[in-house]
N, C-alpha and C. Protein backbone atom coordinates (compact mmCIF):
# COMPACT_ATOMS: atom_id res chain seq x y z
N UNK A 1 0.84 -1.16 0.00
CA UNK A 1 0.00 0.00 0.00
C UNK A 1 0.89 1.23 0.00
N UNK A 2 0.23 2.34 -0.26
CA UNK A 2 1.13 3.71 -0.30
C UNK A 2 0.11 4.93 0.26
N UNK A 3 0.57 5.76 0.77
CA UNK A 3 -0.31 6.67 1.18
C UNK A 3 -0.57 7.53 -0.08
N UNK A 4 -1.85 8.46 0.38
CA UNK A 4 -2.59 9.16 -0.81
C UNK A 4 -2.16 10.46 -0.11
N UNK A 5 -1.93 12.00 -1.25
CA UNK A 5 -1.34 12.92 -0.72
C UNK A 5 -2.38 14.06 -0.55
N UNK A 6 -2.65 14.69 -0.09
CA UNK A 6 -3.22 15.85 0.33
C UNK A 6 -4.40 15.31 1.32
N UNK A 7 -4.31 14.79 1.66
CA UNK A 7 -5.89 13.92 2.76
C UNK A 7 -5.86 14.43 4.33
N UNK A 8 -4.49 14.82 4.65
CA UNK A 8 -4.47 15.13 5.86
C UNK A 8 -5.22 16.17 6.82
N UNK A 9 -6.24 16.96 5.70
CA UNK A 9 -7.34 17.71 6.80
C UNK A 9 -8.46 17.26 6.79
N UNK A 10 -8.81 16.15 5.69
CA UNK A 10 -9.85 15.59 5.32
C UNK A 10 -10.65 15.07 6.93
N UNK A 11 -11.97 15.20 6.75
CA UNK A 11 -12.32 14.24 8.17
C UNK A 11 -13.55 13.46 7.67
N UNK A 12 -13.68 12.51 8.11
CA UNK A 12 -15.06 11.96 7.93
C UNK A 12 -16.21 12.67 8.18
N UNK A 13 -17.01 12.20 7.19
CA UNK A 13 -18.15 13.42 6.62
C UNK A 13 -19.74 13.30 7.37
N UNK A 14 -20.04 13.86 7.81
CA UNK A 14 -21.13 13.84 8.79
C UNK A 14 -21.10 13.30 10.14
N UNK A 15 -19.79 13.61 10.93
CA UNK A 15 -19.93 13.60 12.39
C UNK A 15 -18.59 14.10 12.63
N UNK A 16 -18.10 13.82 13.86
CA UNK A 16 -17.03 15.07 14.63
C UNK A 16 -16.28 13.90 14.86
N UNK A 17 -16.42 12.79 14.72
CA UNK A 17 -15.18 11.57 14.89
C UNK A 17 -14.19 11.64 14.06
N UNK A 18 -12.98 11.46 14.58
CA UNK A 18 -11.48 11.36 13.87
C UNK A 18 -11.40 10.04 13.52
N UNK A 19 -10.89 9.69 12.41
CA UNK A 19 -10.87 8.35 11.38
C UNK A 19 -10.34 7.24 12.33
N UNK A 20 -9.63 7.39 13.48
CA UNK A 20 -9.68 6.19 14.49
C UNK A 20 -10.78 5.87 15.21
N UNK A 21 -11.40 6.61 15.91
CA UNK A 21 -12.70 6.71 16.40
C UNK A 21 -13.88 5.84 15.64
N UNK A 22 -14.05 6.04 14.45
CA UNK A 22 -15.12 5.88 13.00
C UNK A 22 -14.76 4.02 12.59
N UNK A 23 -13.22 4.21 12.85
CA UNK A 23 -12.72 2.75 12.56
C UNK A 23 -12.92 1.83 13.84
N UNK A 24 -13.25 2.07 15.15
CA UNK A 24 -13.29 1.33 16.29
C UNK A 24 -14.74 1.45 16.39
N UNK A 25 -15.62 2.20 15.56
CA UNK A 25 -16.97 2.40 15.96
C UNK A 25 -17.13 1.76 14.83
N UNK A 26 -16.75 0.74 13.91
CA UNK A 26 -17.46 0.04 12.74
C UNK A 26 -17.24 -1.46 12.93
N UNK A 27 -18.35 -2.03 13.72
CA UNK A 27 -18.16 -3.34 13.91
C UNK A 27 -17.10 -3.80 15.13
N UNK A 28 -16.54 -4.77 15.34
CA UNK A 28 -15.60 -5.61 16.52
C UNK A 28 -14.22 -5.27 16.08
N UNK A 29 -13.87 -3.94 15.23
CA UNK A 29 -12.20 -3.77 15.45
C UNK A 29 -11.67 -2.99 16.31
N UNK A 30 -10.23 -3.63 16.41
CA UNK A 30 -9.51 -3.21 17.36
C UNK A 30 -8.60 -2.10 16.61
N UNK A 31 -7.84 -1.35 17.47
CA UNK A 31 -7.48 -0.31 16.45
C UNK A 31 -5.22 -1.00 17.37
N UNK A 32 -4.57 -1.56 16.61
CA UNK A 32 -3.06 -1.97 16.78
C UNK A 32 -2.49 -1.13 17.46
N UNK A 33 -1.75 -1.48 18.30
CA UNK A 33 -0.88 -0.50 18.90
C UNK A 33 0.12 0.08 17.94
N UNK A 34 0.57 -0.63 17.60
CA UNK A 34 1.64 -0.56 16.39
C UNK A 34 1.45 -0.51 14.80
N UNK A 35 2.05 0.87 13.76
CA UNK A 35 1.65 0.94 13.19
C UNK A 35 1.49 -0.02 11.90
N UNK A 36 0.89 -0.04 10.98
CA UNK A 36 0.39 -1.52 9.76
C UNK A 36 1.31 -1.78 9.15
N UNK A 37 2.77 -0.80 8.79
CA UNK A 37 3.89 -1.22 8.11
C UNK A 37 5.06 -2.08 8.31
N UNK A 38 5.01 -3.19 7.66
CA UNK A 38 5.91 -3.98 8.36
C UNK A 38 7.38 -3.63 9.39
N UNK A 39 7.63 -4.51 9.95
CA UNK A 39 8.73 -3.92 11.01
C UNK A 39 8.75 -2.40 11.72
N UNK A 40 7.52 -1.98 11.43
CA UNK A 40 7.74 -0.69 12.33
C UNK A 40 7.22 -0.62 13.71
N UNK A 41 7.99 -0.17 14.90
CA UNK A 41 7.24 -0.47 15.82
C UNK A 41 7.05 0.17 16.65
N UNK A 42 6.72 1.70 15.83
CA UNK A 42 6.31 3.04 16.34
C UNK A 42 4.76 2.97 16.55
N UNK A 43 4.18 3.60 17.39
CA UNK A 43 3.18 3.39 17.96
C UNK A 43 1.64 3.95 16.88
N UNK A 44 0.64 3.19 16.24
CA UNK A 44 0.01 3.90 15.24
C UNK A 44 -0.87 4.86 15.80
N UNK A 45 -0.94 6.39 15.90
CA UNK A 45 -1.26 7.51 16.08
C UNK A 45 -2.56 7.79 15.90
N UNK A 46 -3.12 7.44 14.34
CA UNK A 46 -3.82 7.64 13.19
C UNK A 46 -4.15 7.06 12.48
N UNK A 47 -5.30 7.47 11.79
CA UNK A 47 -5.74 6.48 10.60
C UNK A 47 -4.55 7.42 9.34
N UNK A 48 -4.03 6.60 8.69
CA UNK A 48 -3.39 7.32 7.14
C UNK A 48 -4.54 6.64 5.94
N UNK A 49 -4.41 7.93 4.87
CA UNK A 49 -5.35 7.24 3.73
C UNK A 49 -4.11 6.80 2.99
N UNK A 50 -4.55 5.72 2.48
CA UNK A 50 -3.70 4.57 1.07
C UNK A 50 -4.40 3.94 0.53
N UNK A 51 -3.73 3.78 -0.82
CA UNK A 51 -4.40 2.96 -1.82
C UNK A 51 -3.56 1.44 -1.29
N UNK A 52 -4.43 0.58 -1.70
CA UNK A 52 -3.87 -0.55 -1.48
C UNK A 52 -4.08 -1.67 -2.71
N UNK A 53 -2.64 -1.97 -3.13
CA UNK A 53 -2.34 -2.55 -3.92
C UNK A 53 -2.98 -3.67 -4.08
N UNK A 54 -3.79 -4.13 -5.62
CA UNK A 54 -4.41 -5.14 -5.73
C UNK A 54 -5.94 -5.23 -5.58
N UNK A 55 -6.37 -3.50 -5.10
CA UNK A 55 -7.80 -3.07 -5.21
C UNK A 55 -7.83 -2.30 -6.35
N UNK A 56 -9.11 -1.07 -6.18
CA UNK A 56 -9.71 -0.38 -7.15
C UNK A 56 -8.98 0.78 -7.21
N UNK A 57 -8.10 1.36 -8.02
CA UNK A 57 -6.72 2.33 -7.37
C UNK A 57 -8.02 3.84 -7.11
N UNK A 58 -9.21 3.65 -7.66
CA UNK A 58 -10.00 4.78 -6.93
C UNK A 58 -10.52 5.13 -5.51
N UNK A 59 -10.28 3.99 -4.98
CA UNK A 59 -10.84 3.80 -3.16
C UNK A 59 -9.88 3.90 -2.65
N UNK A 60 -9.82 4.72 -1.82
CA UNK A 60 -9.53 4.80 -0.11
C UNK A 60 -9.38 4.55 0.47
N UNK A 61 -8.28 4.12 1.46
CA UNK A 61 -8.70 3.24 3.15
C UNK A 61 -8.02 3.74 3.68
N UNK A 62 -8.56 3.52 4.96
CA UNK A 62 -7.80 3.86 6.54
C UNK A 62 -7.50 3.30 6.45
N UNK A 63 -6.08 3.00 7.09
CA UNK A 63 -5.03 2.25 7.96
C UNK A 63 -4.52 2.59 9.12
N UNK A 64 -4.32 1.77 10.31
CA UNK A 64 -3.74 2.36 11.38
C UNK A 64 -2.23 2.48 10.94
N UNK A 65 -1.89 3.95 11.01
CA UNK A 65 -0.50 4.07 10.88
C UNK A 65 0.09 5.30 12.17
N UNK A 66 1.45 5.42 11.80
CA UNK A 66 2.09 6.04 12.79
C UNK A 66 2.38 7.38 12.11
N UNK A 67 2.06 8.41 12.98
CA UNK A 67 1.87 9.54 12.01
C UNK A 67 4.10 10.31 11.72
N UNK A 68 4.65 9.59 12.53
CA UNK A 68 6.02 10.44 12.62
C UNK A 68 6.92 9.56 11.63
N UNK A 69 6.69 8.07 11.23
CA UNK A 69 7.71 7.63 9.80
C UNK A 69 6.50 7.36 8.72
N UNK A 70 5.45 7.14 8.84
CA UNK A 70 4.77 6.57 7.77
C UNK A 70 3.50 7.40 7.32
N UNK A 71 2.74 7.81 7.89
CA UNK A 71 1.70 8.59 7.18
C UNK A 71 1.91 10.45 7.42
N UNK A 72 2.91 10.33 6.39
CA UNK A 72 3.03 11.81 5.87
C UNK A 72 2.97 11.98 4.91
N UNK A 73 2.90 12.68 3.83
CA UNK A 73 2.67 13.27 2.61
C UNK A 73 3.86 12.98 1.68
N UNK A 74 5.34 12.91 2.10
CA UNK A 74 6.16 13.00 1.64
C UNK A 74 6.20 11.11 1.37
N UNK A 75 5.63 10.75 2.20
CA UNK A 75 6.08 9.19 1.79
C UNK A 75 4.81 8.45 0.70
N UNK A 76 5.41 8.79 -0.34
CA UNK A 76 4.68 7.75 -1.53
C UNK A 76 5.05 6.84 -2.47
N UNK A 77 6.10 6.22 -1.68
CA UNK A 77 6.24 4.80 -2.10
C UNK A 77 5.37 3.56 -1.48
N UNK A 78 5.31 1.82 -2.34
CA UNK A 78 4.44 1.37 -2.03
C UNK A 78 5.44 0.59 -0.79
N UNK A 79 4.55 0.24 0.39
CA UNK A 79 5.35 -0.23 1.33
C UNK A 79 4.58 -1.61 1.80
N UNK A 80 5.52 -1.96 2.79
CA UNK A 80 4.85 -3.84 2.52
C UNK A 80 4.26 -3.57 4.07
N UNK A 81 3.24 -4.43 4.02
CA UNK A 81 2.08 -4.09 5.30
C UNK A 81 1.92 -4.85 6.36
N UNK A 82 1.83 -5.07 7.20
CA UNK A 82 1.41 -6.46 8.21
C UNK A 82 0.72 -7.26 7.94
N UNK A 83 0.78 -8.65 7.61
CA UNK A 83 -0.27 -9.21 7.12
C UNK A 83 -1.86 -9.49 8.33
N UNK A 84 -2.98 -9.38 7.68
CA UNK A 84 -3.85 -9.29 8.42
C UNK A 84 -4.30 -7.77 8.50
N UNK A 85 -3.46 -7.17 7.92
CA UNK A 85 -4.38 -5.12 8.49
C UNK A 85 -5.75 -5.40 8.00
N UNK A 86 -6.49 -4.55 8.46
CA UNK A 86 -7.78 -4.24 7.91
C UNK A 86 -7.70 -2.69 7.74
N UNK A 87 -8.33 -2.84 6.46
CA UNK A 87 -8.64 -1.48 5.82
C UNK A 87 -9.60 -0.61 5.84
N UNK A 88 -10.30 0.21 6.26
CA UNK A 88 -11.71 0.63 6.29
C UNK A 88 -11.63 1.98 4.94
N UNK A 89 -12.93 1.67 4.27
CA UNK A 89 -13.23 2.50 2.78
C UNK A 89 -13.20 4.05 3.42
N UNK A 90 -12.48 4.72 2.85
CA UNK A 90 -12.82 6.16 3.59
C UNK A 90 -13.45 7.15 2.76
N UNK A 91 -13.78 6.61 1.66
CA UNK A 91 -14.39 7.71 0.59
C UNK A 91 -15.92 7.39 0.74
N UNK A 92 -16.49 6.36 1.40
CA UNK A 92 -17.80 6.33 1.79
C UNK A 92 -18.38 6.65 3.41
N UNK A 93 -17.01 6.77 3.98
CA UNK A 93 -17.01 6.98 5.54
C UNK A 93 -17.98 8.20 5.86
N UNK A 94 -18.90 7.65 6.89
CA UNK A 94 -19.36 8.89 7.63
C UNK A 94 -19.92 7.73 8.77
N UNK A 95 -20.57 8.62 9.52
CA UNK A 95 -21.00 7.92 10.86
C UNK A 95 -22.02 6.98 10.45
N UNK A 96 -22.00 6.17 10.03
CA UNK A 96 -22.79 5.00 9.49
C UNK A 96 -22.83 3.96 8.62
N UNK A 97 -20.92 4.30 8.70
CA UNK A 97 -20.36 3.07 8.20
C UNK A 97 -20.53 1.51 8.94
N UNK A 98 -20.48 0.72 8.31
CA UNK A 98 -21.11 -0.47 8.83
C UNK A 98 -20.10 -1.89 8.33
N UNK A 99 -20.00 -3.14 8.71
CA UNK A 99 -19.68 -3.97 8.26
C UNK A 99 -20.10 -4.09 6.43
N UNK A 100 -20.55 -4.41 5.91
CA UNK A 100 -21.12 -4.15 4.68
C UNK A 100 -20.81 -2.98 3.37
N UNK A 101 -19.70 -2.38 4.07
CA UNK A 101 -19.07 -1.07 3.22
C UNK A 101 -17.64 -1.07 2.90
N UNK A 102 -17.29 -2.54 2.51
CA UNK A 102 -16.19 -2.90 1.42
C UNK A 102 -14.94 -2.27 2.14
N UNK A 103 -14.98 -3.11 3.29
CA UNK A 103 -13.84 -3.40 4.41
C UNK A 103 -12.77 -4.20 3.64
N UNK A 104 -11.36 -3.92 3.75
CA UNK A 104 -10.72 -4.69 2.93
C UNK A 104 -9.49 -5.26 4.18
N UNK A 105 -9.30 -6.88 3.84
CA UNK A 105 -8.00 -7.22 5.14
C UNK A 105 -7.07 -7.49 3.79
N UNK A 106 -6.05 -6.79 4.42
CA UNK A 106 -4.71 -6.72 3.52
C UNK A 106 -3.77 -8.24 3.34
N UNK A 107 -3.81 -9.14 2.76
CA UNK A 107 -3.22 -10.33 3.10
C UNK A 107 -1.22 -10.58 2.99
């Protein structure tokens, strides 16, 4: 996956929740201590938006990432992920996202 660039003021659209919040309020996930990029084991901060390799390169997802090596703007190369992340769609996100809204687990 790689992060997407200019997203960082973006917020989910119809409520006051920050994209971690939205992701622990959609169904039984847990949100990692540690962020989704392999071997990193800086603590994940944030949701980062990325495309993820092997989907629709038009969708979106959250990822739990760490906002101080990996979800900044400057990093847009594709990077190798933890296996097991789950992805949540963020271009349909608002407070009523649900199981059923093309959740993706990164294998």
């Amino acid at each position: 996956m790689r992060n997407v660039s200019g997203t960082g003021g973006q917020r989910p659209r119809g409520c006051s929740h920050t994209w971690k919040q939205l992701y622990l309020r959609s169904g039984e996930r847990q949100w990692p201590y540690n962020c989704c990029i392999m071997d990193c084991m800086e603590r994940a901060d944030g949701g980062g938006h990325v495309l993820v390799e092997g989907q629709r390169r038009d969708v979106v997802y959250i990822v739990p990432m760490c906002n101080r090596r990996h979800n900044t703007a400057q990093n847009l190369e594709w990077l190798p992920v933890v296996h097991g992340t789950v992805a949540m769609p963020a271009d349909n996100a608002d407070s009523t996202v649900d199981e059923d809204s093309s959740w993706c687990v990164i294998a």
